[in-house]
Protein backbone atom coordinates (compact mmCIF):
# COMPACT_ATOMS: atom_id res chain seq x y z
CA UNK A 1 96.86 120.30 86.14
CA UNK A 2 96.73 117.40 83.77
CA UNK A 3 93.89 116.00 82.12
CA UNK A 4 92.23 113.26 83.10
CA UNK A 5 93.09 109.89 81.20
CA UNK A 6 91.06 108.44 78.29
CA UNK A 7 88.36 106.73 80.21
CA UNK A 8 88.33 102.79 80.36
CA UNK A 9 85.73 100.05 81.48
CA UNK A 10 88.57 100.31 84.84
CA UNK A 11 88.89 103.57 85.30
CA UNK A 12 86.91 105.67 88.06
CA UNK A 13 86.52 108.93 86.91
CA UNK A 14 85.30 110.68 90.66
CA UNK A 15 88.58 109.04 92.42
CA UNK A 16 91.13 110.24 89.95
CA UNK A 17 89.12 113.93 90.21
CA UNK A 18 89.02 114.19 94.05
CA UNK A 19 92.86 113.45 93.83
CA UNK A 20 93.83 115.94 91.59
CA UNK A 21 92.02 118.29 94.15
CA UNK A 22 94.48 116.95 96.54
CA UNK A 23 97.26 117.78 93.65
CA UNK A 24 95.97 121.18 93.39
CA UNK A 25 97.47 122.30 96.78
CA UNK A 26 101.74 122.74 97.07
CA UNK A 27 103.94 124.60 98.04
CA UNK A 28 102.90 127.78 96.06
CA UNK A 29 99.65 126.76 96.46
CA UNK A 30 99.29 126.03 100.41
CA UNK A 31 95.98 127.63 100.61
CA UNK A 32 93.00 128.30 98.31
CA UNK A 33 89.31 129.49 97.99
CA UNK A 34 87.03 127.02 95.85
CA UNK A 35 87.36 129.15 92.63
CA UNK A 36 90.85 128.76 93.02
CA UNK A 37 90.45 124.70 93.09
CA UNK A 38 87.79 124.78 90.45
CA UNK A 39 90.42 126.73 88.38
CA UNK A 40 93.53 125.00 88.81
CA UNK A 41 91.86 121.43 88.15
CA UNK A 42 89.68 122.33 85.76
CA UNK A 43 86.92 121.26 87.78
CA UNK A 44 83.20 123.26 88.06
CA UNK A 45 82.54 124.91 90.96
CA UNK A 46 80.00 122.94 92.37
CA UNK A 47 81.96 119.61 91.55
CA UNK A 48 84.98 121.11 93.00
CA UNK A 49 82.70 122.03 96.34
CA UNK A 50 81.64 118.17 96.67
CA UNK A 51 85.20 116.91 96.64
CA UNK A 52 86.45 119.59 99.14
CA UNK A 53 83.29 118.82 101.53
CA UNK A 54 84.42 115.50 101.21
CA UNK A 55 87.81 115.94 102.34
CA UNK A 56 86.99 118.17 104.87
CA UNK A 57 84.62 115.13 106.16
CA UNK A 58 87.26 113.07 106.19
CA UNK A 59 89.85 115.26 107.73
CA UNK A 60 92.33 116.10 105.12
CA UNK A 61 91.23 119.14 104.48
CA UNK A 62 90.58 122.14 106.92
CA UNK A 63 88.68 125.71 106.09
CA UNK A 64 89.33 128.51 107.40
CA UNK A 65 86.80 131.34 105.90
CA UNK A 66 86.76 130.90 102.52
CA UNK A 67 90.53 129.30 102.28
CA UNK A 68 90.88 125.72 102.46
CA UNK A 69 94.50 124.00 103.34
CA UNK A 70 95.61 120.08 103.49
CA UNK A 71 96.02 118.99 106.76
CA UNK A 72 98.79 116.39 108.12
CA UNK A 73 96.58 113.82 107.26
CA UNK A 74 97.36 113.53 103.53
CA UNK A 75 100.67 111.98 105.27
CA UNK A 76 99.00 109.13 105.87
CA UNK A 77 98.08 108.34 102.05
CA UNK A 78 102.11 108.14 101.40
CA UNK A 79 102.85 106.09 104.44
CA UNK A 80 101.83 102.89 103.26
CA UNK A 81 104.52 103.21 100.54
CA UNK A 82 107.20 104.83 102.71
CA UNK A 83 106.77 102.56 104.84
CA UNK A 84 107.15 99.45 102.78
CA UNK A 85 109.87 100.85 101.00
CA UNK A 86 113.33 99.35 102.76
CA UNK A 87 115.21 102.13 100.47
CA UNK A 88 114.70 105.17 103.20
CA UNK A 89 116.19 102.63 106.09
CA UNK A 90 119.37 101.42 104.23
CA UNK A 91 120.20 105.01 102.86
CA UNK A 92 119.26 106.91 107.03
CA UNK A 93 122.78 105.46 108.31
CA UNK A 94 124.87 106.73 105.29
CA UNK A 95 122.82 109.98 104.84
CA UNK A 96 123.65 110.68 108.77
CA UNK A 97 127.99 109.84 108.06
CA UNK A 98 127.75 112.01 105.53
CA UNK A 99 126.42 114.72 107.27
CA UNK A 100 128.24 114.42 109.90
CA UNK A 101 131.70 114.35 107.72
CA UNK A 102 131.01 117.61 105.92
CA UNK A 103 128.41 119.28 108.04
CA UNK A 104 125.79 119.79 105.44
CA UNK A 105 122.46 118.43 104.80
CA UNK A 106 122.27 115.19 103.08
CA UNK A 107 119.02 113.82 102.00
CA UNK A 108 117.49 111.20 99.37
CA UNK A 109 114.71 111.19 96.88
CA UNK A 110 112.72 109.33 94.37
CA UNK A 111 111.47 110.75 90.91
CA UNK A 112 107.92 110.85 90.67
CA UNK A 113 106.57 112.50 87.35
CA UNK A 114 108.18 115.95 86.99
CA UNK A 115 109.13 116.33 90.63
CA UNK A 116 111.57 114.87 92.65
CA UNK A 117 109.94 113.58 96.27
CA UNK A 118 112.38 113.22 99.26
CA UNK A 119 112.11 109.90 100.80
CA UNK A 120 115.05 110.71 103.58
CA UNK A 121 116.76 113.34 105.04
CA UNK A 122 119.66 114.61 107.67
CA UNK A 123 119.39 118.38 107.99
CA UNK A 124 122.64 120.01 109.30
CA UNK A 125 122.85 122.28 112.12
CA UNK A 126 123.01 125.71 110.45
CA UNK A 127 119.24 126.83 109.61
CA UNK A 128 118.84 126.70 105.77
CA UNK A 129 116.29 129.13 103.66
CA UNK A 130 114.54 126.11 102.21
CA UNK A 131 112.71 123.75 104.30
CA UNK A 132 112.88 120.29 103.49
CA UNK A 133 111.16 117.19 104.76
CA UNK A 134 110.42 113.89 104.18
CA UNK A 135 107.58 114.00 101.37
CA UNK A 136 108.72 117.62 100.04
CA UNK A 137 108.55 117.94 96.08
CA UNK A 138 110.70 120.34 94.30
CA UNK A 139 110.93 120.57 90.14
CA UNK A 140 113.25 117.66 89.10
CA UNK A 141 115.33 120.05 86.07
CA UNK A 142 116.43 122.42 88.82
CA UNK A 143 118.08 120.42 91.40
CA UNK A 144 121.13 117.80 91.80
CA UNK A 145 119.11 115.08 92.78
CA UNK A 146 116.51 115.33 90.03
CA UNK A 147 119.13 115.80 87.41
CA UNK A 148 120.87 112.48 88.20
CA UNK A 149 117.83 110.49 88.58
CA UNK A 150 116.21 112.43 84.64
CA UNK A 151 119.88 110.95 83.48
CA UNK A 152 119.12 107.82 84.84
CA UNK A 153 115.60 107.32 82.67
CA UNK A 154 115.53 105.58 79.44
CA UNK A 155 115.28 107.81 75.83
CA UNK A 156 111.47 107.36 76.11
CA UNK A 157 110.41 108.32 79.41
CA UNK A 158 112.97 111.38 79.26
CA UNK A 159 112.00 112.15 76.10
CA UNK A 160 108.51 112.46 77.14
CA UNK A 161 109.34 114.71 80.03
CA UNK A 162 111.11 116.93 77.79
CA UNK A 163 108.20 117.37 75.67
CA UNK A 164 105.72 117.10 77.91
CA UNK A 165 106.35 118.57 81.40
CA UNK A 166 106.90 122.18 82.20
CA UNK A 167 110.03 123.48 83.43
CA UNK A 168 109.60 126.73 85.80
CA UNK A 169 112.19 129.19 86.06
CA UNK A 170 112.68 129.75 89.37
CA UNK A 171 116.07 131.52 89.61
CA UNK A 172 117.45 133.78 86.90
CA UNK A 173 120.07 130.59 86.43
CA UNK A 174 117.65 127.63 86.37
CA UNK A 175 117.76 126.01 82.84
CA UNK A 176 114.11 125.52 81.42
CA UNK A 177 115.10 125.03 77.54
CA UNK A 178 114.56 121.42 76.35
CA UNK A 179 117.62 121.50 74.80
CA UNK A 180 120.06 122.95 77.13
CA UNK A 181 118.48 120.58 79.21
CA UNK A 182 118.89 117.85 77.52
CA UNK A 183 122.29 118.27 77.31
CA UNK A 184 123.19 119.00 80.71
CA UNK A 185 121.57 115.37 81.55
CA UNK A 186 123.95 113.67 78.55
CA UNK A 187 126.89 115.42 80.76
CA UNK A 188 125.56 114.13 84.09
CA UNK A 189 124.89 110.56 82.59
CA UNK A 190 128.25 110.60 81.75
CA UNK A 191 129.88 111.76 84.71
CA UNK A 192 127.98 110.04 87.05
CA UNK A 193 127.00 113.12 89.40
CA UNK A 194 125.72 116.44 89.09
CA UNK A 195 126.71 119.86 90.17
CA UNK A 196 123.19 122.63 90.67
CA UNK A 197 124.18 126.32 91.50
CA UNK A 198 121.99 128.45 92.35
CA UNK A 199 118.82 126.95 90.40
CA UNK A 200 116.42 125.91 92.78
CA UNK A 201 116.72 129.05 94.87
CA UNK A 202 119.70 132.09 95.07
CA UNK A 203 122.15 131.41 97.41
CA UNK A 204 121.86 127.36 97.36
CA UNK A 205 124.03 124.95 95.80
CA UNK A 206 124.05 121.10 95.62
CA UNK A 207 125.75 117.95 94.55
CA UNK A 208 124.11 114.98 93.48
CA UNK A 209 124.63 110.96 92.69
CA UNK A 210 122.76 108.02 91.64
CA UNK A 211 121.71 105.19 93.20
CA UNK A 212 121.25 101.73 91.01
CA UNK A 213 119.16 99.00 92.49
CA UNK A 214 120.62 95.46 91.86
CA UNK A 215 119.54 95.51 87.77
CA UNK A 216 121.97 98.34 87.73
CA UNK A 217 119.48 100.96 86.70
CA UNK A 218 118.93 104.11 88.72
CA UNK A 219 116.53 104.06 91.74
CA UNK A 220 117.27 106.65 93.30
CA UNK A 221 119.63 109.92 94.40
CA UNK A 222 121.40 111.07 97.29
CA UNK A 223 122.87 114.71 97.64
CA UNK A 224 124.47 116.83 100.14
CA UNK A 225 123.23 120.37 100.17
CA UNK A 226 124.76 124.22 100.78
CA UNK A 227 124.74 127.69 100.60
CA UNK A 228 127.10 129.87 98.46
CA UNK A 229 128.55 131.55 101.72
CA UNK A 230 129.67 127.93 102.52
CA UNK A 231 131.40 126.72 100.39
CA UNK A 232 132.35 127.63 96.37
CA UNK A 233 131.90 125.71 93.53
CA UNK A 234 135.61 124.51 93.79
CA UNK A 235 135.61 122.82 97.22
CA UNK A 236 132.66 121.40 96.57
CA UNK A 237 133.83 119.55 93.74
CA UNK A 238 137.09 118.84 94.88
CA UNK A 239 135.44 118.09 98.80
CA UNK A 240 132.11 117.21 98.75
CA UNK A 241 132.26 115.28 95.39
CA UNK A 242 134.52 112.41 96.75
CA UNK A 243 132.25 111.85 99.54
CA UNK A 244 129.12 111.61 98.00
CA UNK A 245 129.98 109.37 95.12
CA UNK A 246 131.29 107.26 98.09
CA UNK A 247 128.10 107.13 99.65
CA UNK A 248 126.25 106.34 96.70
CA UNK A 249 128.55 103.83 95.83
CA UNK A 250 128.26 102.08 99.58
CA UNK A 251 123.96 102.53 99.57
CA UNK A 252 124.43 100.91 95.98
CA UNK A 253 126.04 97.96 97.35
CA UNK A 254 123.32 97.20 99.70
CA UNK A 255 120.90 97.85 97.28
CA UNK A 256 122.29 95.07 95.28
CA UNK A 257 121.75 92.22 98.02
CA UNK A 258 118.19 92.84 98.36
């Protein structure tokens, strides 16, 4: 976890702690005891054991033994953004054509630190390895979506993310190196879409392009998802590629005249 920031005459110290308790849990993380929590935020025990009580009060945390879990609840500390956030309700209709055109999951998501966070999504009818919803965080360097949007930041911010954030390797082809990395994003930035095999997770591949609000800078990403029995690298640059810069291009439009 990261540290804390440099205290100011503003800043509450015991709020930004019982969030990054909150942080703690994901999806390699779904359940832990409180040494777990007290050693993934850096937190003592006994502070750690406050904040959990807490949240258990509260209901967004439930126990079971010595484990502890997030419960649904924790949605409801991302609705009031989703839901004042007219970007998931303009891209729903496109995501669901293009879906429907090449029978694939199409979804959307925002960049939010080092992780992308999906914001929509249109699964397709075959049952996937991955499970995806709306709020689900995956690494930004090893998927479509979170390359196009890294692209999309200015030299500072991405600069700082290079140096910065850590870069798992989660498949024996994801690209980690700061380098490398960096120029994979040059590629994307000047293509305008990007192409992920097999980086997130074996067997899945994706396409990816931005979406620019109505400054023209990059808001967003949309990207159609598949599996390598579906469909190779070819068709999905020759087939799916077409079809999702098209949608991207449409969503960008109405972005435009809001």
């Amino acid at each position: 976890m990261s540290e804390d920031p440099e205290p100011s005459g503003q800043y509450v110290q015991s709020l930004a702690r019982g969030l990054s308790v909150i942080r703690a849990f994901g999806r390699d993380r779904p359940s832990m005891t409180l040494s777990d929590i007290a050693d993934v935020t850096g937190l003592t025990r006994a502070t750690a054991r406050r904040f959990l009580l807490t949240l258990l009060e509260l209901g967004y945390v439930r126990a079971d033994g010595r484990l502890f879990a997030l419960t649904p609840r924790v949605l409801e500390l991302g609705f009031s953004y989703l839901s004042g956030l007219a970007l998931p309700e303009i891209v729903a209709p496109h995501l669901d054509q293009l879906s429907r055109r090449l029978n694939e999951s199409a979804s959307a998501s925002v960049l939010d630190d080092g992780d992308i966070v999906y914001i929509a999504r249109v699964p397709a009818r075959r049952i996937m390895t991955v499970s995806i919803t709306v709020g689900t965080r995956f690494p930004a360097h090893a998927t479509s979506m979170g390359r196009v949007l890294l692209a999309g930041l200015d030299e500072g911010d991405l600069e700082r993310y290079l140096e910065t954030i850590g870069r798992e390797t989660l498949t024996a082809k994801t690209v980690t190196d700061a380098a490398a990395l960096r120029e994979t994003l040059e590629k994307v930035r000047r293509q305008g879409w990007a192409l992920v095999d097999q980086e997130l997770e074996r067997g899945l591949r994706s396409i990816a392009a931005p979406l620019h609000g109505a400054d023209g800078r990059v808001v967003a990403a949309i990207n159609v998802s598949t599996s390598t029995s579906t469909a190779s690298l070819e068709r999905i640059s020759e087939d799916y590629r077409p079809a999702v810069l098209q949608t991207a291009a449409e969503i960008s439009r109405a972005l435009a005249h809001l």
